[in-house]
C-alpha atoms as a PDB file:
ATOM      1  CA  UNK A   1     231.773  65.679  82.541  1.00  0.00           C
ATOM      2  CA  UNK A   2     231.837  62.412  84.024  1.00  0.00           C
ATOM      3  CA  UNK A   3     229.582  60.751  81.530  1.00  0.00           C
ATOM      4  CA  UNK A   4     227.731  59.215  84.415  1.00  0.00           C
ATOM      5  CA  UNK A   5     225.571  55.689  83.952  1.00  0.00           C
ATOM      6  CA  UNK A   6     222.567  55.726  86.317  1.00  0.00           C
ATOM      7  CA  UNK A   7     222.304  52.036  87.730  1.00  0.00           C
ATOM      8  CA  UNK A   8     219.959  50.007  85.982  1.00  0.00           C
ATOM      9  CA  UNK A   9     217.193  48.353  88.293  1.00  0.00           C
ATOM     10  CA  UNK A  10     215.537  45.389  86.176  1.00  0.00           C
ATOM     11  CA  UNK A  11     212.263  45.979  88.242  1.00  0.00           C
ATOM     12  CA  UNK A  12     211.868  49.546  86.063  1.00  0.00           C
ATOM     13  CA  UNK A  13     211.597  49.066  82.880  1.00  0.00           C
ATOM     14  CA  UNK A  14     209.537  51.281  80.875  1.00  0.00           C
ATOM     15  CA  UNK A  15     208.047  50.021  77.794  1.00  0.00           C
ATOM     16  CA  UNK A  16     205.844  52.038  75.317  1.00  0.00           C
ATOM     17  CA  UNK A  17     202.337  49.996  76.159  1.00  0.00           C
ATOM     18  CA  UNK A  18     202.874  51.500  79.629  1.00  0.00           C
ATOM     19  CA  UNK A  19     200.325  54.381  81.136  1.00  0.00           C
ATOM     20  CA  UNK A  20     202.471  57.267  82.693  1.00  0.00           C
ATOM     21  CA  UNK A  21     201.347  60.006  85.444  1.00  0.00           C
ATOM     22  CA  UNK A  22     204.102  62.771  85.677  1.00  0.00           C
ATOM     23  CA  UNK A  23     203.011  65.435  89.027  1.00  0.00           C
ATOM     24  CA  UNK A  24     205.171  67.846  90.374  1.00  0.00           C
ATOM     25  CA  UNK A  25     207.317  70.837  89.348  1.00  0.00           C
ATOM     26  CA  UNK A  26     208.539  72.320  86.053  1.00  0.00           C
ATOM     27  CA  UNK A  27     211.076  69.388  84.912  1.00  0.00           C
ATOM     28  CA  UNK A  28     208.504  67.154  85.465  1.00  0.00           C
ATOM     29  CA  UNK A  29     206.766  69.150  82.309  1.00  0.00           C
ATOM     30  CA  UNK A  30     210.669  68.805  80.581  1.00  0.00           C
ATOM     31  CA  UNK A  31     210.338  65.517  80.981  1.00  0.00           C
ATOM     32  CA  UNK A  32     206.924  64.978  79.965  1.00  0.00           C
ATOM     33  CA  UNK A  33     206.571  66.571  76.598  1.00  0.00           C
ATOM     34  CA  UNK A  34     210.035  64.668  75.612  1.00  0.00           C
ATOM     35  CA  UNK A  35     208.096  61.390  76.543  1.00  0.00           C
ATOM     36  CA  UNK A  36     205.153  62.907  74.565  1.00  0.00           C
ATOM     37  CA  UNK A  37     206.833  63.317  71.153  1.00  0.00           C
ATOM     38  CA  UNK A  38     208.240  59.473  71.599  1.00  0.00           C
ATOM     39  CA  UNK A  39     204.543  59.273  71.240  1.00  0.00           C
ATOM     40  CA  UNK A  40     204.060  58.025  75.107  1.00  0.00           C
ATOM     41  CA  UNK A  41     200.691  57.747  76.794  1.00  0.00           C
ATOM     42  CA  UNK A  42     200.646  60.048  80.031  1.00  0.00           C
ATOM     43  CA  UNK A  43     199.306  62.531  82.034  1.00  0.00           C
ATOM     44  CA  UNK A  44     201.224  65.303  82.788  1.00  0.00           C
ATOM     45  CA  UNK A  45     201.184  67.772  86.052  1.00  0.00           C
ATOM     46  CA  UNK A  46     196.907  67.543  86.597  1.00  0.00           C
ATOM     47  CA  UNK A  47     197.182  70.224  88.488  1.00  0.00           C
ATOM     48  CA  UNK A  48     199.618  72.116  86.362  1.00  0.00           C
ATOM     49  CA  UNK A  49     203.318  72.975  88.066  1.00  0.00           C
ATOM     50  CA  UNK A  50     203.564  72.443  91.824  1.00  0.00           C
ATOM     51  CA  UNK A  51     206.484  72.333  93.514  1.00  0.00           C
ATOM     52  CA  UNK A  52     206.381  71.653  97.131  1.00  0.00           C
ATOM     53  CA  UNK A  53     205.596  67.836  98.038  1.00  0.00           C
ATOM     54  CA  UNK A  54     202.941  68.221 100.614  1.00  0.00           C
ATOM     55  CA  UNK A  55     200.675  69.682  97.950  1.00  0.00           C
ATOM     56  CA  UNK A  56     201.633  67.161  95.403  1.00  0.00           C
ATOM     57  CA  UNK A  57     200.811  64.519  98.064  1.00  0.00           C
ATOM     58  CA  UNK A  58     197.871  66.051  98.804  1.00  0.00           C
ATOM     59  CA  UNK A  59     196.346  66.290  95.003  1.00  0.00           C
ATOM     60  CA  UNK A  60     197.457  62.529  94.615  1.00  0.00           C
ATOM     61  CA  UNK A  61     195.847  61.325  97.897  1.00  0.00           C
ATOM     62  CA  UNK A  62     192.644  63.840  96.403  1.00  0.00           C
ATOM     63  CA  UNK A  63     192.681  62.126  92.992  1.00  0.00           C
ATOM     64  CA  UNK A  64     193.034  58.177  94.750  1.00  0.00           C
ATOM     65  CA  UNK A  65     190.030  59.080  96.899  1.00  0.00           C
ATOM     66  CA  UNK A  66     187.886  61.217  94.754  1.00  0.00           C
ATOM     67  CA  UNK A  67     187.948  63.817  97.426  1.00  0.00           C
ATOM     68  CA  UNK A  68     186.650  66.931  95.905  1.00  0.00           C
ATOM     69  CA  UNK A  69     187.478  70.269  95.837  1.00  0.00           C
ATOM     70  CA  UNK A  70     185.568  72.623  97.809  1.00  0.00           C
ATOM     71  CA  UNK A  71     184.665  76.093  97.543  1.00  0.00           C
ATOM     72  CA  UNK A  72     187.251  76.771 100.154  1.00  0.00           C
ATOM     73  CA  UNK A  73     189.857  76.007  98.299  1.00  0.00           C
ATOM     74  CA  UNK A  74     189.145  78.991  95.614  1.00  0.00           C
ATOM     75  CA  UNK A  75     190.312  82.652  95.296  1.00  0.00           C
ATOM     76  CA  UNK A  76     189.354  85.002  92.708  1.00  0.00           C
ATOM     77  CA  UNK A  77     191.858  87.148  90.942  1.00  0.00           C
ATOM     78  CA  UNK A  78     192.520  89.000  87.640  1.00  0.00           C
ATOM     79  CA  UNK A  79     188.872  88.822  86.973  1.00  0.00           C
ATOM     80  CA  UNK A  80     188.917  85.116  87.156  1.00  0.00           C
ATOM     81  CA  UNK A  81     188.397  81.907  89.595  1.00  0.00           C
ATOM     82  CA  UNK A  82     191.712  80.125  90.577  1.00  0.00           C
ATOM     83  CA  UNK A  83     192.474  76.889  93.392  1.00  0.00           C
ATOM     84  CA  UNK A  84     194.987  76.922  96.019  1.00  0.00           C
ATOM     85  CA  UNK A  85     196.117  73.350  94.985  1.00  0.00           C
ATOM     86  CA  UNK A  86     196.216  74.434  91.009  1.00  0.00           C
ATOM     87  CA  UNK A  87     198.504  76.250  88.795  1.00  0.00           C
ATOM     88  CA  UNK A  88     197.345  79.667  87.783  1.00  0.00           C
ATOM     89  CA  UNK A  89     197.449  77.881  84.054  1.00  0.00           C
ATOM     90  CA  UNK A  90     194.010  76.242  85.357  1.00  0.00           C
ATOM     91  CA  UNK A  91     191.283  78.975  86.227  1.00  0.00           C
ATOM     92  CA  UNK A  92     187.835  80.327  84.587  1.00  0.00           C
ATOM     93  CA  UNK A  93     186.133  83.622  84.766  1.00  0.00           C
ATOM     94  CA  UNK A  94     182.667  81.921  86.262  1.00  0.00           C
ATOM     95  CA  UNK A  95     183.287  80.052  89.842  1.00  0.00           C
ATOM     96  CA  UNK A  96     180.561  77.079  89.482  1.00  0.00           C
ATOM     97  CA  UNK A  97     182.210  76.196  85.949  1.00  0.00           C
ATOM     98  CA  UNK A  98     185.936  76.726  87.333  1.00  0.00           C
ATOM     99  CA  UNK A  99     184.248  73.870  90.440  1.00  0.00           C
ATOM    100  CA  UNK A 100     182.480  71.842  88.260  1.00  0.00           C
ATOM    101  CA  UNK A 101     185.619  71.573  85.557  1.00  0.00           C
ATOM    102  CA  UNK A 102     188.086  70.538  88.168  1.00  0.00           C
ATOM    103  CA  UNK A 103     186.197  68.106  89.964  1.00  0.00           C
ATOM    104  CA  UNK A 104     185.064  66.441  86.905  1.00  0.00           C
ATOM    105  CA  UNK A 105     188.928  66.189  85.771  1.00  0.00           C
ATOM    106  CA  UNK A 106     189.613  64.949  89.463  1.00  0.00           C
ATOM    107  CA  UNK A 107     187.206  62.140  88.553  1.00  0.00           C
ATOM    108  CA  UNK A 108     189.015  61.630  85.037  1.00  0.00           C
ATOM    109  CA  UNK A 109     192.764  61.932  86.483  1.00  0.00           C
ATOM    110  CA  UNK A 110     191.852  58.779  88.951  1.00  0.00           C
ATOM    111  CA  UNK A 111     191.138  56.778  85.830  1.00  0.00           C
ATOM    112  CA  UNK A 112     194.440  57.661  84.431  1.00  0.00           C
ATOM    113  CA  UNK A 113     195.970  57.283  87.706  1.00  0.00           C
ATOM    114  CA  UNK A 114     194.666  53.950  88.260  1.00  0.00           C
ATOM    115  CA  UNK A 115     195.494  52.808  84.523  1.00  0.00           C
ATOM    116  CA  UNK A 116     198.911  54.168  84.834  1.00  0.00           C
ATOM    117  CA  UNK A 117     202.074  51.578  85.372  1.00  0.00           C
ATOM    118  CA  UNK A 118     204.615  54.165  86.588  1.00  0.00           C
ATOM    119  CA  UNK A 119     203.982  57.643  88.627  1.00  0.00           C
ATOM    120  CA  UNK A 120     206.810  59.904  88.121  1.00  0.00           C
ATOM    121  CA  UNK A 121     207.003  62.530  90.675  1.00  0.00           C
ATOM    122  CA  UNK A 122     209.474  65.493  91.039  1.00  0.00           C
ATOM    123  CA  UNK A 123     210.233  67.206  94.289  1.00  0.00           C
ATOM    124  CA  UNK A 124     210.745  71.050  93.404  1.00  0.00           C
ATOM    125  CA  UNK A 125     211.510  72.544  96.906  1.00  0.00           C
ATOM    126  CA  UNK A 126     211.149  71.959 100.466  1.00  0.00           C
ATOM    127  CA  UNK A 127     210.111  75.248 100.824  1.00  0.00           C
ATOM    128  CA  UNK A 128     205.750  76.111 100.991  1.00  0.00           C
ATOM    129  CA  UNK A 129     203.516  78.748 102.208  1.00  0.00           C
ATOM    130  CA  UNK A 130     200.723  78.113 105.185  1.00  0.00           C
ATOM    131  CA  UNK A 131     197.559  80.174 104.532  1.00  0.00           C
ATOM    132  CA  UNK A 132     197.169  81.929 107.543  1.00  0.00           C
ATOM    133  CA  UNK A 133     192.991  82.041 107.904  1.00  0.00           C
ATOM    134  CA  UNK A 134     192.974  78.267 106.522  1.00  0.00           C
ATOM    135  CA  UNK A 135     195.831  76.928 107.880  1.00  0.00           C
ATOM    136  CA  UNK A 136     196.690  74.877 105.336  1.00  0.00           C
ATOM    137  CA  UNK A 137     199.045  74.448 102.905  1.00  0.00           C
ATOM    138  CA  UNK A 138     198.629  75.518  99.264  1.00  0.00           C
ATOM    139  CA  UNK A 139     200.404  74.730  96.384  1.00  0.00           C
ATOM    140  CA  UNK A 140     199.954  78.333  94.859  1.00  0.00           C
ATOM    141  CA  UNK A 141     199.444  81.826  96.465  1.00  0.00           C
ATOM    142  CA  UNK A 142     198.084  82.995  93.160  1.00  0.00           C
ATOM    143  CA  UNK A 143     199.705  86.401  93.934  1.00  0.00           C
ATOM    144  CA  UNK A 144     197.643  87.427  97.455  1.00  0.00           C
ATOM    145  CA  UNK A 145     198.876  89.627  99.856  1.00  0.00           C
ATOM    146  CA  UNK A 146     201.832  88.276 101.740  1.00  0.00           C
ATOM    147  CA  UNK A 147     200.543  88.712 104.515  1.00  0.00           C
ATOM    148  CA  UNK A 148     197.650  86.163 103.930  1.00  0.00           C
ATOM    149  CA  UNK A 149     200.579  83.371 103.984  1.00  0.00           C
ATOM    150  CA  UNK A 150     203.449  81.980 106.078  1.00  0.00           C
ATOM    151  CA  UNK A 151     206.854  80.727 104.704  1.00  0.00           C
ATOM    152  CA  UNK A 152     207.860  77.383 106.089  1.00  0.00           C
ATOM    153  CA  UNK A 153     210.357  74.783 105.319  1.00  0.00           C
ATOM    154  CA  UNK A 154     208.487  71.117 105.371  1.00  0.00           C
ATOM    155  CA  UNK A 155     210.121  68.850 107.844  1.00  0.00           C
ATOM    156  CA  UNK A 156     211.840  65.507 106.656  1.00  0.00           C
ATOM    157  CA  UNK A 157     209.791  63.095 109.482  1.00  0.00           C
ATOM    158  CA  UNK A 158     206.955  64.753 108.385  1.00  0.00           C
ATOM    159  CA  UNK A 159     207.335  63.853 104.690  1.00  0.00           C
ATOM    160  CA  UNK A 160     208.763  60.738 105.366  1.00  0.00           C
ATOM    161  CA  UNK A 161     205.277  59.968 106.874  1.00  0.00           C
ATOM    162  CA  UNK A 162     202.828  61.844 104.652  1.00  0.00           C
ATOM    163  CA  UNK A 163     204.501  59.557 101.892  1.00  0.00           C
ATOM    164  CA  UNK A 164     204.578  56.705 103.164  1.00  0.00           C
ATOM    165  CA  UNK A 165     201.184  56.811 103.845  1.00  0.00           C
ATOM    166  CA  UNK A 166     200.475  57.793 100.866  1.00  0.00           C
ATOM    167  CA  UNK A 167     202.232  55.347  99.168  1.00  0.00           C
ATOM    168  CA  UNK A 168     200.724  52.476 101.226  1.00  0.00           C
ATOM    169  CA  UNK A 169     197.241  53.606 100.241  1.00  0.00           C
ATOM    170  CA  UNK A 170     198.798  54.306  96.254  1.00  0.00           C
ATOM    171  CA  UNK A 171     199.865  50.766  96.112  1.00  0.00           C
ATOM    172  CA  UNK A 172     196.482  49.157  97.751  1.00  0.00           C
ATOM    173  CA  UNK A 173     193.914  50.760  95.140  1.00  0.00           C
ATOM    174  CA  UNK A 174     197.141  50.671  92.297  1.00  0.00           C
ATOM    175  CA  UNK A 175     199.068  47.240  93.180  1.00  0.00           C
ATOM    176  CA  UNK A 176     201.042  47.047  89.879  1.00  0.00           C
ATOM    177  CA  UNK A 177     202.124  50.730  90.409  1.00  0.00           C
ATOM    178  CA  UNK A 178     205.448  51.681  90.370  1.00  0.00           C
ATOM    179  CA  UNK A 179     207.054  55.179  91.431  1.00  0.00           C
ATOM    180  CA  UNK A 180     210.088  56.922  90.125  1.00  0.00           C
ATOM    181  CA  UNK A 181     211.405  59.899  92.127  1.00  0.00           C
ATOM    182  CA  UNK A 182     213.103  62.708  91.613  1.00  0.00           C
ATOM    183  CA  UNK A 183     214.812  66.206  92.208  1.00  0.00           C
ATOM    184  CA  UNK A 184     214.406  69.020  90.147  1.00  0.00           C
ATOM    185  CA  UNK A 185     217.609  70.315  89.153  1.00  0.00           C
ATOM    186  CA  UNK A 186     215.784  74.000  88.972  1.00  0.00           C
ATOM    187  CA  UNK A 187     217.889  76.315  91.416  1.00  0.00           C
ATOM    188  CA  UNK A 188     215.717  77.946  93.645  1.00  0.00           C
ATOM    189  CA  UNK A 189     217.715  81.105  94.330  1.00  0.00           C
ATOM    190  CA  UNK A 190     214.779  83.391  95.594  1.00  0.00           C
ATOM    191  CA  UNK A 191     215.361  81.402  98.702  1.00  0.00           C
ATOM    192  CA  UNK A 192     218.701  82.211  99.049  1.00  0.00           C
ATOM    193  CA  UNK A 193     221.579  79.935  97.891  1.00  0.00           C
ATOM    194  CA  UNK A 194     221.936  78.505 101.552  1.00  0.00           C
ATOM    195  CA  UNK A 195     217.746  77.977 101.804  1.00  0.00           C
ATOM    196  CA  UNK A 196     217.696  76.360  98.186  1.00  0.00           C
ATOM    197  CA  UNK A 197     221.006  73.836  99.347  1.00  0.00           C
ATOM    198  CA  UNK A 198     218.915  73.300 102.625  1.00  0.00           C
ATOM    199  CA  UNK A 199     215.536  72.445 100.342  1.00  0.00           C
ATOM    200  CA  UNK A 200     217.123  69.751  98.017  1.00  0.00           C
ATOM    201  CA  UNK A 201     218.948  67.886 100.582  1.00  0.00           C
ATOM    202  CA  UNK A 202     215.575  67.648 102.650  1.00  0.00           C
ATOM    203  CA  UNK A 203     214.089  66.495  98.914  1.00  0.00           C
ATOM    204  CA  UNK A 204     217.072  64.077  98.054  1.00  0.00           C
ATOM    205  CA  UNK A 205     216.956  62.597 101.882  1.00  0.00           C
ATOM    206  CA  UNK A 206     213.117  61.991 101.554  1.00  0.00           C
ATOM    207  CA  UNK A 207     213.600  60.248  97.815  1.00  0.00           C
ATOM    208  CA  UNK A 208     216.172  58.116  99.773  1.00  0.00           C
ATOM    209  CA  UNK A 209     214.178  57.309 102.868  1.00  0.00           C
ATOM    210  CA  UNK A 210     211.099  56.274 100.406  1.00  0.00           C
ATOM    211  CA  UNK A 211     213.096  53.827  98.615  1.00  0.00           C
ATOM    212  CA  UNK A 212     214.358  52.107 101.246  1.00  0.00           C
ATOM    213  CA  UNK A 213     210.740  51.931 102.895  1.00  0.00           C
ATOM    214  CA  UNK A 214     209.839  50.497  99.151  1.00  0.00           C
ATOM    215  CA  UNK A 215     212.327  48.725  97.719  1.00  0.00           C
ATOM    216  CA  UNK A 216     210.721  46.720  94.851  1.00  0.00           C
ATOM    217  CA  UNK A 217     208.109  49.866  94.490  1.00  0.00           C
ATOM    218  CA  UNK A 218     209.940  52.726  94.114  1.00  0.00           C
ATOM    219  CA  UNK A 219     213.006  53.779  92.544  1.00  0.00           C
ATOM    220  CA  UNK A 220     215.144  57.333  92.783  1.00  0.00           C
ATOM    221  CA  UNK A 221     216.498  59.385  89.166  1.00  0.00           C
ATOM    222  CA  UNK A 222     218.797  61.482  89.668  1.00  0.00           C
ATOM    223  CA  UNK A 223     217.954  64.329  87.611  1.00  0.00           C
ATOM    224  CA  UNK A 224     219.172  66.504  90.319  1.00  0.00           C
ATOM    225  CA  UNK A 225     222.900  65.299  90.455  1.00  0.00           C
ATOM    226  CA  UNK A 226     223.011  64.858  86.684  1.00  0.00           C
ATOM    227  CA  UNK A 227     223.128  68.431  86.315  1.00  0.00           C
ATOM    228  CA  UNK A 228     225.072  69.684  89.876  1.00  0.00           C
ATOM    229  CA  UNK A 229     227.811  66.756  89.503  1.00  0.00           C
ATOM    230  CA  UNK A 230     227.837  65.528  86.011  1.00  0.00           C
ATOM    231  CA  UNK A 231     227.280  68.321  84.078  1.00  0.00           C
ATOM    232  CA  UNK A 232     228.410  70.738  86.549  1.00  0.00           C
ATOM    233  CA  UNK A 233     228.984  73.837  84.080  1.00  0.00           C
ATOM    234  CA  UNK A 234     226.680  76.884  84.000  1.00  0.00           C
ATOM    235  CA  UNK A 235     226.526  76.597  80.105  1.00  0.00           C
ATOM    236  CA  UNK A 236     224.309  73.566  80.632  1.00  0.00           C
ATOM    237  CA  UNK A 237     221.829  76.556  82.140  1.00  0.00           C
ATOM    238  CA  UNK A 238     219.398  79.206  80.506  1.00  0.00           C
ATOM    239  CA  UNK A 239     220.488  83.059  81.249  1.00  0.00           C
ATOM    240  CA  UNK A 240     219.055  82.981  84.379  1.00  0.00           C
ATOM    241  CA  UNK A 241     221.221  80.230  85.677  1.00  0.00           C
ATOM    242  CA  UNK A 242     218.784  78.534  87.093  1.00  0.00           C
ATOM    243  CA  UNK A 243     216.821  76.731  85.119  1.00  0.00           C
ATOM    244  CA  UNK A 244     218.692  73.568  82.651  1.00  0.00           C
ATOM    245  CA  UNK A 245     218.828  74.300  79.167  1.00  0.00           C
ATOM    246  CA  UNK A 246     217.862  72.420  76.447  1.00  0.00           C
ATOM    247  CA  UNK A 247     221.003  70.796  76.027  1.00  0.00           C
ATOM    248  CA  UNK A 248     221.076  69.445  80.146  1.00  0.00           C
ATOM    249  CA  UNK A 249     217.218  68.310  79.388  1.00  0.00           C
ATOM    250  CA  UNK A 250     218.220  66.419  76.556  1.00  0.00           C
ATOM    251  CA  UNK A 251     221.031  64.811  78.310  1.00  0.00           C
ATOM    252  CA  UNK A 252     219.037  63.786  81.256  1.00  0.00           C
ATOM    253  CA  UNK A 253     216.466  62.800  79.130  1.00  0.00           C
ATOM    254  CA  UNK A 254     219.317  60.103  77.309  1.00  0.00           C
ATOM    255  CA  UNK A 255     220.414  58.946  80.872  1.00  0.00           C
ATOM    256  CA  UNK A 256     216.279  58.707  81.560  1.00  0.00           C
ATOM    257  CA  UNK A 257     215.929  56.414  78.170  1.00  0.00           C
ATOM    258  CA  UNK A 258     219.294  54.162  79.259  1.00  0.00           C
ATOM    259  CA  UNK A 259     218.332  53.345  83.183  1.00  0.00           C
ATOM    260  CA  UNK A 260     214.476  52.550  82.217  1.00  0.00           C
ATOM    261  CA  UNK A 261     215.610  50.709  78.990  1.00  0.00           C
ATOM    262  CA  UNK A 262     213.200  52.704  77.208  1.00  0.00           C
ATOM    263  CA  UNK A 263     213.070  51.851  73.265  1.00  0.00           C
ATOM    264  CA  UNK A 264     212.106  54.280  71.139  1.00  0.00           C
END
């Protein structure tokens, strides 16, 4: 181990007062319930786990707007109503109620969003799947056919410029917002070893790009090298070696706590 310090950047500092908004894959809900039991205010993944960042852009740029979701954008299964840009976790057996429910907690997630001080996002995989009627991207296939989607990798100019607009319009209605980014250190080995490699270097290059583009504004953690080139033992993962264990979520968490000067 080589008991790695993350830099400290005096423009991040996290205090307990502040409102967070955590979005984006399953470390992101690692991180969050840690932050919860230090008794932190937040709001964690609104949309439940997503992993690919074009979805998680879109669902912020949906919350900043108030753009609402559409019947489009549902699909029935296992006897109940799901979204395409929600976790399974967030459904309901009656379609008006499952519309009504997640527009009304679009409406409420803006509030939080625009009383929040930091926005913690975490980049799962570069990897997404193209609805093939829609043609759009979704952020869950909710277990349709295969055939109904398309595997694609997301290109790095094209998330370079989804975020930085994004960002641009983040930081007009939010000006005393500030983003931390990240890479989940969750393997993705259903893509292949060489595919998940290929995924978190297109993640780690955007979280690079989008600092330099916002300097003062936004700020990289690397969760993702903590684990690969700190830790780097297989012991620090659960029995499917490829998801941290406790013991790697704890230790990131410590390095979290020391960079952000968190007291708690």
């Amino acid at each position: 181990m080589l008991n790695y310090n993350p830099p400290i950047n005096t423009n991040f500092k996290i205090n307990s007062s502040d409102f967070l908004f955590l979005i984006g894959s399953c470390f992101t809900t690692n991180i969050g319930e840690l932050l919860k039991k230090k008794e932190f205010n937040l709001t964690l993944n609104p949309n439940g786990i997503v992993f690919n960042p074009h979805s998680i852009a879109e669902i912020l740029q949906r919350i900043i707007q108030t753009d609402f979701y559409e019947t489009s954008h549902l699909v029935f299964r296992d006897n109940k109503w799901c979204s395409y840009l929600h976790h399974s976790s967030v459904s309901s057996p009656e379609k008006e109620s499952f519309l009504n429910l997640i527009n009304t907690d679009l409406s409420n997630y803006k509030i939080a969003l625009k009383n929040s001080r930091y926005l913690i996002i975490t980049f799962g995989s570069s990897f997404a799947y193209l609805h093939n009627l829609f043609g759009k991207i979704v952020a869950n296939c909710h277990k349709q056919p295969q055939q109904h989607f398309k595997k694609i990798n997301l290109t790095l100019n094209n998330l370079v410029e989804q975020y930085q607009n994004l960002f641009q319009l983040l930081f007009f209605e939010c000006p005393d917002l500030k983003i931390i980014l990240t890479v989940s250190p969750v393997k993705h080995l259903r893509d292949g070893v060489e595919n998940n490699a290929i995924s978190k270097s297109i993640l780690r290059l955007l979280c690079n790009e989008l600092v330099y583009k916002f300097p003062n504004k936004v700020d990289y953690f690397a969760a993702y090298e903590l684990v690969t080139d700190d830790l780097r033992d297989y012991k620090f993962y659960k029995d499917n070696f490829t998801h941290p264990n406790a013991d790697a979520v704890n230790y990131i968490f410590e390095k979290f706590i020391l960079k952000y000067q968190i007291h708690v």
